[in-house]
N, C-alpha and C. Protein backbone atom coordinates (compact mmCIF):
# COMPACT_ATOMS: atom_id res chain seq x y z
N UNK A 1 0.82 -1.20 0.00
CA UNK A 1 0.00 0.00 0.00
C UNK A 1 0.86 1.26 0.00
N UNK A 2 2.15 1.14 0.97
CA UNK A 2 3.09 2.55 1.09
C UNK A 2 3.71 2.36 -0.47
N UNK A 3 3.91 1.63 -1.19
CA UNK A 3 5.01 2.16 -2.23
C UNK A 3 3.67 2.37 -3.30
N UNK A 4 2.23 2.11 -3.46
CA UNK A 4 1.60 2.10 -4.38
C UNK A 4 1.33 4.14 -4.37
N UNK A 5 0.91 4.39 -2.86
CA UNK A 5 0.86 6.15 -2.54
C UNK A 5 2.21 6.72 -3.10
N UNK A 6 3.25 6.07 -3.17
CA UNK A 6 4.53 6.49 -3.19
C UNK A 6 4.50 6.78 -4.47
N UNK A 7 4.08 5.51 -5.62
CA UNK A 7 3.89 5.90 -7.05
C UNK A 7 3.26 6.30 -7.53
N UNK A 8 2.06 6.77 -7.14
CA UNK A 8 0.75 7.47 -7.36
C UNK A 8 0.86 9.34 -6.96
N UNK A 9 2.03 9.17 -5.71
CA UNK A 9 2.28 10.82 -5.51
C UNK A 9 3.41 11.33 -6.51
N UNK A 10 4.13 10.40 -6.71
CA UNK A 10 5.42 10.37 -7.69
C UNK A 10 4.72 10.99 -9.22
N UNK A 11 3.97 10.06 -9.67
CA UNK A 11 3.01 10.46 -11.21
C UNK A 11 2.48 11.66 -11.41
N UNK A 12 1.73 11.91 -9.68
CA UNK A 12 1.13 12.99 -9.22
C UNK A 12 2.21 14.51 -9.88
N UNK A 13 2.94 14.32 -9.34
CA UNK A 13 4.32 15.26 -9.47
C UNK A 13 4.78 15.64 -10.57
N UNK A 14 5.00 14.48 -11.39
CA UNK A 14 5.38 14.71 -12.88
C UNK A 14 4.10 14.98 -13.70
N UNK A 15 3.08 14.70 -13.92
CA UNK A 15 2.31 15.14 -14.44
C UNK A 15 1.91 16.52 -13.95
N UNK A 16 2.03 17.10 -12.78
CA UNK A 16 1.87 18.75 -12.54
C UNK A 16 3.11 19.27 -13.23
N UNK A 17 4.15 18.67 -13.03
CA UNK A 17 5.34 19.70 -13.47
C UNK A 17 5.56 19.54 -15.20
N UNK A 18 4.41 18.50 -15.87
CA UNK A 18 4.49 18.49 -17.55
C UNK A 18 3.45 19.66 -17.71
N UNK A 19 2.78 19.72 -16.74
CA UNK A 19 1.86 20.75 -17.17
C UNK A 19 1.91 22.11 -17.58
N UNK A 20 2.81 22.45 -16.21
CA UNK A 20 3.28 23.72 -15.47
C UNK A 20 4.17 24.23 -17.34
N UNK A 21 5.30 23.41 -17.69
CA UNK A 21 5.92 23.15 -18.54
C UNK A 21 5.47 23.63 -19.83
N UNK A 22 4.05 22.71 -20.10
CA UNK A 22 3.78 22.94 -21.30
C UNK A 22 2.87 24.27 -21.35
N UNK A 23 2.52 24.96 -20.17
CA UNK A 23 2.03 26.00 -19.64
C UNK A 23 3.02 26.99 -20.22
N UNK A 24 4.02 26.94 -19.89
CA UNK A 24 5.00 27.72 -20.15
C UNK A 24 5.55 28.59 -21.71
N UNK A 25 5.78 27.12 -22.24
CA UNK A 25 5.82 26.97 -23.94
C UNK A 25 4.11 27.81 -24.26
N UNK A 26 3.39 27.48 -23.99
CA UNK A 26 2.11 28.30 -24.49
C UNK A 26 2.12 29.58 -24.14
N UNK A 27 2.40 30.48 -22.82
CA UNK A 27 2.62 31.46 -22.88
C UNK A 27 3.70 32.08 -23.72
N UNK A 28 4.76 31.98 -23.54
CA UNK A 28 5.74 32.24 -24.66
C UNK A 28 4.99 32.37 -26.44
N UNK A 29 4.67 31.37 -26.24
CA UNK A 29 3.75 31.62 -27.95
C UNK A 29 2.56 32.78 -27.83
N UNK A 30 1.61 32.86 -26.74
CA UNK A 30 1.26 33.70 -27.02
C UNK A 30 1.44 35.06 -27.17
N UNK A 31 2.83 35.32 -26.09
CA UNK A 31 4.04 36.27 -26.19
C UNK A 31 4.09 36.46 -27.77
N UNK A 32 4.93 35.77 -28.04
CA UNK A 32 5.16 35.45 -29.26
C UNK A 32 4.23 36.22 -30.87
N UNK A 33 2.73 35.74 -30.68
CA UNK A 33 1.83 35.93 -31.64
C UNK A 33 1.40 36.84 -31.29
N UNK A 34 1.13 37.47 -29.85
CA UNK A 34 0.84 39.14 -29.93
C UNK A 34 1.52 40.05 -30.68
N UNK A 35 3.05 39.88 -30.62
CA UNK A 35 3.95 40.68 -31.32
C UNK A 35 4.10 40.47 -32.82
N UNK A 36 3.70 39.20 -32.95
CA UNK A 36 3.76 39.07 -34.60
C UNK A 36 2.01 39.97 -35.22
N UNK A 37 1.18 39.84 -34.35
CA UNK A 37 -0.52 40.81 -34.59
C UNK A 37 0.29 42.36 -34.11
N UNK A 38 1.29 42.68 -33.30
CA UNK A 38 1.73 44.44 -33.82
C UNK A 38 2.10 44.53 -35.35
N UNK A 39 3.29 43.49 -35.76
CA UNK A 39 4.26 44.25 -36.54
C UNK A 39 3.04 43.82 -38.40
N UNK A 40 2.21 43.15 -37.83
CA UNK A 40 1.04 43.47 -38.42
C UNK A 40 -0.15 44.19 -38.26
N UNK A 41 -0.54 45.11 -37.38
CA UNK A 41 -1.33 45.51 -37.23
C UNK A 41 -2.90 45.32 -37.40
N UNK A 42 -2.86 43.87 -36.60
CA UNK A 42 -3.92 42.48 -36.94
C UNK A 42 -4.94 43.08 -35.39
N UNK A 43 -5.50 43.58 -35.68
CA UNK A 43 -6.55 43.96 -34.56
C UNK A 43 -7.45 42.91 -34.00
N UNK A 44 -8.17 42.21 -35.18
CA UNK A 44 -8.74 40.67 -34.52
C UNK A 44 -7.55 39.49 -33.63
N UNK A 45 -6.38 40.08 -34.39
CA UNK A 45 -5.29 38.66 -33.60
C UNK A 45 -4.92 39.37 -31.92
N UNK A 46 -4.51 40.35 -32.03
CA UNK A 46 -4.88 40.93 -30.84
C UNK A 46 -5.82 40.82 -29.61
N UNK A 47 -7.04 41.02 -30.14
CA UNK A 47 -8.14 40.73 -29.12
C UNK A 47 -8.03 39.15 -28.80
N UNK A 48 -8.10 38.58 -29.50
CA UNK A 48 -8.00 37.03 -29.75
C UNK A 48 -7.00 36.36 -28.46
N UNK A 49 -5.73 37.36 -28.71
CA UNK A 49 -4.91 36.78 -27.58
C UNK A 49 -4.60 37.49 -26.33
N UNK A 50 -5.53 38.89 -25.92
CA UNK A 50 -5.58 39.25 -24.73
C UNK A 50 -7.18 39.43 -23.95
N UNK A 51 -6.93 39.39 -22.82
CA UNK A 51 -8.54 40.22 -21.85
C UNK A 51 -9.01 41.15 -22.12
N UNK A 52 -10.04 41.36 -22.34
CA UNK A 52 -10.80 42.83 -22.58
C UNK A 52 -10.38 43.59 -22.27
N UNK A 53 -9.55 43.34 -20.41
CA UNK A 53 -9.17 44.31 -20.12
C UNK A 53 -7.63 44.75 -20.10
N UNK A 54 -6.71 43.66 -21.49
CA UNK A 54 -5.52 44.42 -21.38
C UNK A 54 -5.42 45.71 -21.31
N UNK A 55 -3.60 45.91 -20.73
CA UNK A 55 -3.14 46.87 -21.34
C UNK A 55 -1.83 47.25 -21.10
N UNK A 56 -1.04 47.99 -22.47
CA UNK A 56 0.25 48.07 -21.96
C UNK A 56 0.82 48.84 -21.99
N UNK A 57 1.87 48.53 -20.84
CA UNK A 57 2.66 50.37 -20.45
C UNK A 57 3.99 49.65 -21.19
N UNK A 58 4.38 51.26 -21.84
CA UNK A 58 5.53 50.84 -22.73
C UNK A 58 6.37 52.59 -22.64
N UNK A 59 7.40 52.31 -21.90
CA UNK A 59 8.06 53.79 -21.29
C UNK A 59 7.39 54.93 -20.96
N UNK A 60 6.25 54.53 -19.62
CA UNK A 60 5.33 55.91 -19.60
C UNK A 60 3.97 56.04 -20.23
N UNK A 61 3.68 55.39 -21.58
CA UNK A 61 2.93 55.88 -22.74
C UNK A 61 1.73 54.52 -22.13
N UNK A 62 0.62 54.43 -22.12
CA UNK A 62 -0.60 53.51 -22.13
C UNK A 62 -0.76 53.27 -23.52
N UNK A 63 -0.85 52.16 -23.65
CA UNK A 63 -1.40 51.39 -24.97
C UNK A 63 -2.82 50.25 -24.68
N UNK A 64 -3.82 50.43 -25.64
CA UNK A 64 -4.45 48.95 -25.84
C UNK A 64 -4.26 48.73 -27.36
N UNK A 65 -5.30 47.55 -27.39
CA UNK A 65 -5.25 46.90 -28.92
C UNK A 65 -5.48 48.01 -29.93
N UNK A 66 -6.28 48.66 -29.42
CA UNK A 66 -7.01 49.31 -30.40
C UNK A 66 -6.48 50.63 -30.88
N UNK A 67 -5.24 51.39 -29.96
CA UNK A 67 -4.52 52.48 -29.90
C UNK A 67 -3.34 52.20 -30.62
N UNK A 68 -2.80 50.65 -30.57
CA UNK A 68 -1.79 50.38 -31.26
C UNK A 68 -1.80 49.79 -32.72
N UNK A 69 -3.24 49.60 -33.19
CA UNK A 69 -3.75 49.86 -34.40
C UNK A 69 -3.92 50.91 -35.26
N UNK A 70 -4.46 52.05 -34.31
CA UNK A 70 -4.95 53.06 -35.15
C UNK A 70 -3.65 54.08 -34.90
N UNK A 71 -2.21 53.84 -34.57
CA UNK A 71 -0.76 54.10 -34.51
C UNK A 71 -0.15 53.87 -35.80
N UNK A 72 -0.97 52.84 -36.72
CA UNK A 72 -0.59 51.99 -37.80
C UNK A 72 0.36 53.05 -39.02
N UNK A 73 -0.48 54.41 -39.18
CA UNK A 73 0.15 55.15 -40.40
C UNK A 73 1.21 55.65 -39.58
N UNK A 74 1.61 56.01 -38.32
CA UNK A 74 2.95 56.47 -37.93
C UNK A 74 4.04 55.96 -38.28
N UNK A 75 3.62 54.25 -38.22
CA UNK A 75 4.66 53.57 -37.97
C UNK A 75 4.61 52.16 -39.43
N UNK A 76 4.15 52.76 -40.64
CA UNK A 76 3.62 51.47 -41.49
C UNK A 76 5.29 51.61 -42.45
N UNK A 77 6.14 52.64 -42.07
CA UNK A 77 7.46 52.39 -42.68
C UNK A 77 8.12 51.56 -41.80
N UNK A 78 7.96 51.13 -40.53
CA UNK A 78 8.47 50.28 -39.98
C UNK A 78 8.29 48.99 -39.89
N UNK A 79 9.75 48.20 -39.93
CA UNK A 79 9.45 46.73 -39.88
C UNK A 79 10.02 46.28 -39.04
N UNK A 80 9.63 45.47 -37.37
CA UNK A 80 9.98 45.55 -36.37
C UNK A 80 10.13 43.26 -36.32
N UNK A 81 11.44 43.31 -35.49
CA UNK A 81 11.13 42.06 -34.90
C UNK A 81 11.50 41.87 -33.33
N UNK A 82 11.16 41.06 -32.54
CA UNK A 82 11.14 40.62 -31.31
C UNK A 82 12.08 39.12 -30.61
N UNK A 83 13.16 39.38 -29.94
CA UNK A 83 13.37 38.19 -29.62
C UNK A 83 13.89 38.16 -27.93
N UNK A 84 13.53 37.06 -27.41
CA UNK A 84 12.55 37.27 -25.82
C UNK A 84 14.28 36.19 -25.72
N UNK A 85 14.96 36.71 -24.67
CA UNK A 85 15.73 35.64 -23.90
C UNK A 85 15.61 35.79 -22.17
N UNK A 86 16.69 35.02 -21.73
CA UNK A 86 16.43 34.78 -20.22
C UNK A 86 15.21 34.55 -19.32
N UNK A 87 14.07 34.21 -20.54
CA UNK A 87 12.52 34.19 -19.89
C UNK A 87 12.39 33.21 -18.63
N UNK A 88 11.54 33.94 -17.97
CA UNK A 88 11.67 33.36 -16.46
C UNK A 88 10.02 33.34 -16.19
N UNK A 89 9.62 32.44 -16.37
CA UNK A 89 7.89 31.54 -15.92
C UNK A 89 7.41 31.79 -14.78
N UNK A 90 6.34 31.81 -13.87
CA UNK A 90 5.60 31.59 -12.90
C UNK A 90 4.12 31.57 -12.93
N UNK A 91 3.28 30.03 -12.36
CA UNK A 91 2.48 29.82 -13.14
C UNK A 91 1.57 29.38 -12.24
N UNK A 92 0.17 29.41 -11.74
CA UNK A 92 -0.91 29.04 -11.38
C UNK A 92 -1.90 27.99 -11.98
N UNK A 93 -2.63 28.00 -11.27
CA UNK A 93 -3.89 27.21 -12.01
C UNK A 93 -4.29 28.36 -13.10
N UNK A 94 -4.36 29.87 -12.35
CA UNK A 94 -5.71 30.46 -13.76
C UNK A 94 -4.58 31.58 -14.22
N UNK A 95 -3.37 32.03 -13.58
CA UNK A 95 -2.96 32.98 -13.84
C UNK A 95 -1.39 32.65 -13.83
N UNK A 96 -1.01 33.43 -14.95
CA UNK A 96 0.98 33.59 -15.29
C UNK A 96 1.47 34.65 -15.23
N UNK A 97 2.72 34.62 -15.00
CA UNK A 97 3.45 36.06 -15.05
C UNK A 97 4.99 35.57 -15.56
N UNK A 98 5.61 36.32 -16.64
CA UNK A 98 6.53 36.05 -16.88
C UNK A 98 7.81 37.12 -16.92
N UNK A 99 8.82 37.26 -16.46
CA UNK A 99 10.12 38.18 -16.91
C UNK A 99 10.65 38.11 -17.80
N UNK A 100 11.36 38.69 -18.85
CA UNK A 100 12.31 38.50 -19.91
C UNK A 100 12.84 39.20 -20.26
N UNK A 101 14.28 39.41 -20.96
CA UNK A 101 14.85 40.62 -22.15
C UNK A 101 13.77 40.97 -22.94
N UNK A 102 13.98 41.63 -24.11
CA UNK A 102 13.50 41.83 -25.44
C UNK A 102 14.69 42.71 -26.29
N UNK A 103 14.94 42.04 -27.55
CA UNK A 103 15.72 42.38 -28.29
C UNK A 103 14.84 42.81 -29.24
N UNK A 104 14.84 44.01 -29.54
CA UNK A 104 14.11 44.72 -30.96
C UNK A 104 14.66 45.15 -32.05
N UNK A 105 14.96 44.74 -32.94
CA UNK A 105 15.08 45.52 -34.45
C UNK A 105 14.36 46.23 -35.15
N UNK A 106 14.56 47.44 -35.64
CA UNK A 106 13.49 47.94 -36.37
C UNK A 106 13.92 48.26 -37.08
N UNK A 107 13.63 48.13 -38.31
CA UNK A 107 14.31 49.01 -39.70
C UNK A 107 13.32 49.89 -40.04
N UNK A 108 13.29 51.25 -40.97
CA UNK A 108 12.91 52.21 -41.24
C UNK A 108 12.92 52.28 -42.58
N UNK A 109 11.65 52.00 -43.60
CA UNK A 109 11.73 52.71 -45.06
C UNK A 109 13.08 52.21 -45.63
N UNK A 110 13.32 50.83 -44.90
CA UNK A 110 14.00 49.79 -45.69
C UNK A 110 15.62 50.23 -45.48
N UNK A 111 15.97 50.95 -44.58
CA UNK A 111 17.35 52.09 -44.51
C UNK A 111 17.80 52.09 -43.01
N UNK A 112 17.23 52.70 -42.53
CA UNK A 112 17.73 53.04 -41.20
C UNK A 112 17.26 51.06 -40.52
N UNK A 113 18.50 51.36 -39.26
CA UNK A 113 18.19 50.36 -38.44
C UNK A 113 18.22 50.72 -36.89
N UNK A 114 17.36 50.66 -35.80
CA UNK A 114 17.20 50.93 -34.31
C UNK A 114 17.50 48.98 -33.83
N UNK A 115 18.00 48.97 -32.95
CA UNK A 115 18.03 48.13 -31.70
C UNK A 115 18.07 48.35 -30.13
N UNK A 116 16.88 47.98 -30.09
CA UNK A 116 16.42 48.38 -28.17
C UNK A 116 16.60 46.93 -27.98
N UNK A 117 17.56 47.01 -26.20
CA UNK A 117 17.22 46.26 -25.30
C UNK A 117 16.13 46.52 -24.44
N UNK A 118 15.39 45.80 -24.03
CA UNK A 118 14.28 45.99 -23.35
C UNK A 118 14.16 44.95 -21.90
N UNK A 119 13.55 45.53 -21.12
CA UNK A 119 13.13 44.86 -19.69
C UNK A 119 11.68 44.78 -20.15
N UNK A 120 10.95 43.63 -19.79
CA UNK A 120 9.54 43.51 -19.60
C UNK A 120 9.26 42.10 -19.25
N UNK A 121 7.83 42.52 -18.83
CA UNK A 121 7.04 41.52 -18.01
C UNK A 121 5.72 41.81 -18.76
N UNK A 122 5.41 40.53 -18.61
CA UNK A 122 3.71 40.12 -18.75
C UNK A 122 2.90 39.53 -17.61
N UNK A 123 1.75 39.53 -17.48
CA UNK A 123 0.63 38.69 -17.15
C UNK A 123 -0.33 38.22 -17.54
N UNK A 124 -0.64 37.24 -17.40
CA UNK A 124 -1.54 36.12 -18.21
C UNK A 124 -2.57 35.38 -17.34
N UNK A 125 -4.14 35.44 -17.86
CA UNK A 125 -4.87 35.18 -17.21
C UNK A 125 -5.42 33.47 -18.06
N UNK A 126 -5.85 32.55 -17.33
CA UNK A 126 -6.50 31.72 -17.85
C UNK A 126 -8.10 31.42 -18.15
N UNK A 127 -8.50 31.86 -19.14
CA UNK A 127 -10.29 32.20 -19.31
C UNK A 127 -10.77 31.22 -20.24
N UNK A 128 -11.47 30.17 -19.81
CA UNK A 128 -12.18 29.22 -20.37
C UNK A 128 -11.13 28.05 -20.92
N UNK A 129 -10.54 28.03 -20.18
CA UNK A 129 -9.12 26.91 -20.51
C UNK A 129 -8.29 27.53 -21.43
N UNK A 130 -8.54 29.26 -21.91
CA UNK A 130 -7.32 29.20 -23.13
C UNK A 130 -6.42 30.59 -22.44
N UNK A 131 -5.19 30.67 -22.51
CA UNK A 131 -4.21 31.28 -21.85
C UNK A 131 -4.03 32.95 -22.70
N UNK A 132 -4.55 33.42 -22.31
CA UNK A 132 -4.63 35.47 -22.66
C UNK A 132 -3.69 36.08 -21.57
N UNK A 133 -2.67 36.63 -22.93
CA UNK A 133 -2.62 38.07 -22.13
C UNK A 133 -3.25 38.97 -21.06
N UNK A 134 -2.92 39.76 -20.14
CA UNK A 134 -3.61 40.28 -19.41
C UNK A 134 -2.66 41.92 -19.41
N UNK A 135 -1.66 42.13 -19.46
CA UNK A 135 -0.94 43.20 -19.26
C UNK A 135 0.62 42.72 -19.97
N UNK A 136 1.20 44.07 -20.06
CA UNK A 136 2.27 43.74 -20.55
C UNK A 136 3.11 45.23 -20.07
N UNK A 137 4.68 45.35 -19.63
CA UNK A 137 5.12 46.39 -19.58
C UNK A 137 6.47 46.43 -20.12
N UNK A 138 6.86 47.59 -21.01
CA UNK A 138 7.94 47.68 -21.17
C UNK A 138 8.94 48.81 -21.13
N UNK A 139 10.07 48.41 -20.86
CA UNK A 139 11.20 49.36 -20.70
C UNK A 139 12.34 49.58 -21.27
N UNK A 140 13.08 50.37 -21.18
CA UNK A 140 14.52 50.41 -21.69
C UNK A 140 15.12 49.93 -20.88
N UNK A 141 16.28 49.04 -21.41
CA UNK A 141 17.33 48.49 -20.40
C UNK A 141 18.64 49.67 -20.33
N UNK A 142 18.75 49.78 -19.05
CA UNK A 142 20.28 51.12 -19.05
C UNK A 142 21.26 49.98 -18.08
C-alpha cells in the first residue's frame, strides 16, 4: 500500500510539473503571436490573444489593442522584430506572469536600423481553458 501512494504521488508530481511546462511553452507563444498581430497591425489577432481588459505600459505611454492599431500610419514604414531571452515563468492554475529581455530591431523605409534592449514583463490570465494576455510592460534596459 506505502510504495503504491509512493507511485501514485510520484506520477502525481510529474504530471503537474508536464503541465506547469507545457504551460509555459504556451505562454511564450502567445508572447510570441501578440507581437507578430503588432508588426502586423492584426486587430482581430490581438483581441483574440488578450482580456478585454488588457493593457500596456511601454516607457510611460498607455497602450491597448485598439490604440496600437490606429498608430498603424505612424509607424507602417516600420518593420519591427522581437526576440525574448532569459525568460523566467511563474504559473498558477488560472494565472501567469513572466520576466524577460526583449531584443528589438526595427528598420525604417528599408534604410535606417534601431536596436532596443528591453526589460519587460507580462501577465496572463487563464479564461475558459485558453491562456490570454492580461498586461504587458515595457522598458529600456540602461
Amino acid at each position: 500500500m506505502k510504495v503504491k501512494m509512493i507511485i501514485f504521488f510520484g506520477l502525481f508530481l510529474f504530471t503537474q510539473c508536464n503541465q506547469k511546462k507545457n504551460d509555459s511553452i504556451i505562454l511564450e507563444k502567445v508572447l510570441a503571436d501578440y507581437c507578430e498581430g503588432i508588426r502586423t497591425f492584426d486587430l482581430n489577432k490581438l483581441n483574440a490573444l488578450t482580456t478585454k481588459d488588457f493593457v500596456f505600459f511601454e516607457n510611460g505611454k498607455i497602450w491597448t489593442n485598439d490604440s496600437l492599431v490606429k498608430s498603424k500610419d505612424k509607424f507602417k514604414s516600420i518593420v519591427g522584430e522581437w526576440k525574448f531571452d532569459n525568460v523566467k515563468v511563474t504559473i498558477d492554475n488560472s494565472s501567469g506572469y513572466m520576466i524577460y529581455y526583449n531584443r528589438s530591431n526595427f528598420i525604417v523605409n528599408d534604410t535606417l536600423s534601431w536596436t532596443f534592449d528591453r526589460l519587460e514583463s507580462a501577465t496572463f490570465k487563464k479564461i475558459d481553458g485558453i491562456w490570454k494576455l492580461n498586461s504587458l510592460h515595457s522598458t529600456i534596459k540602461k
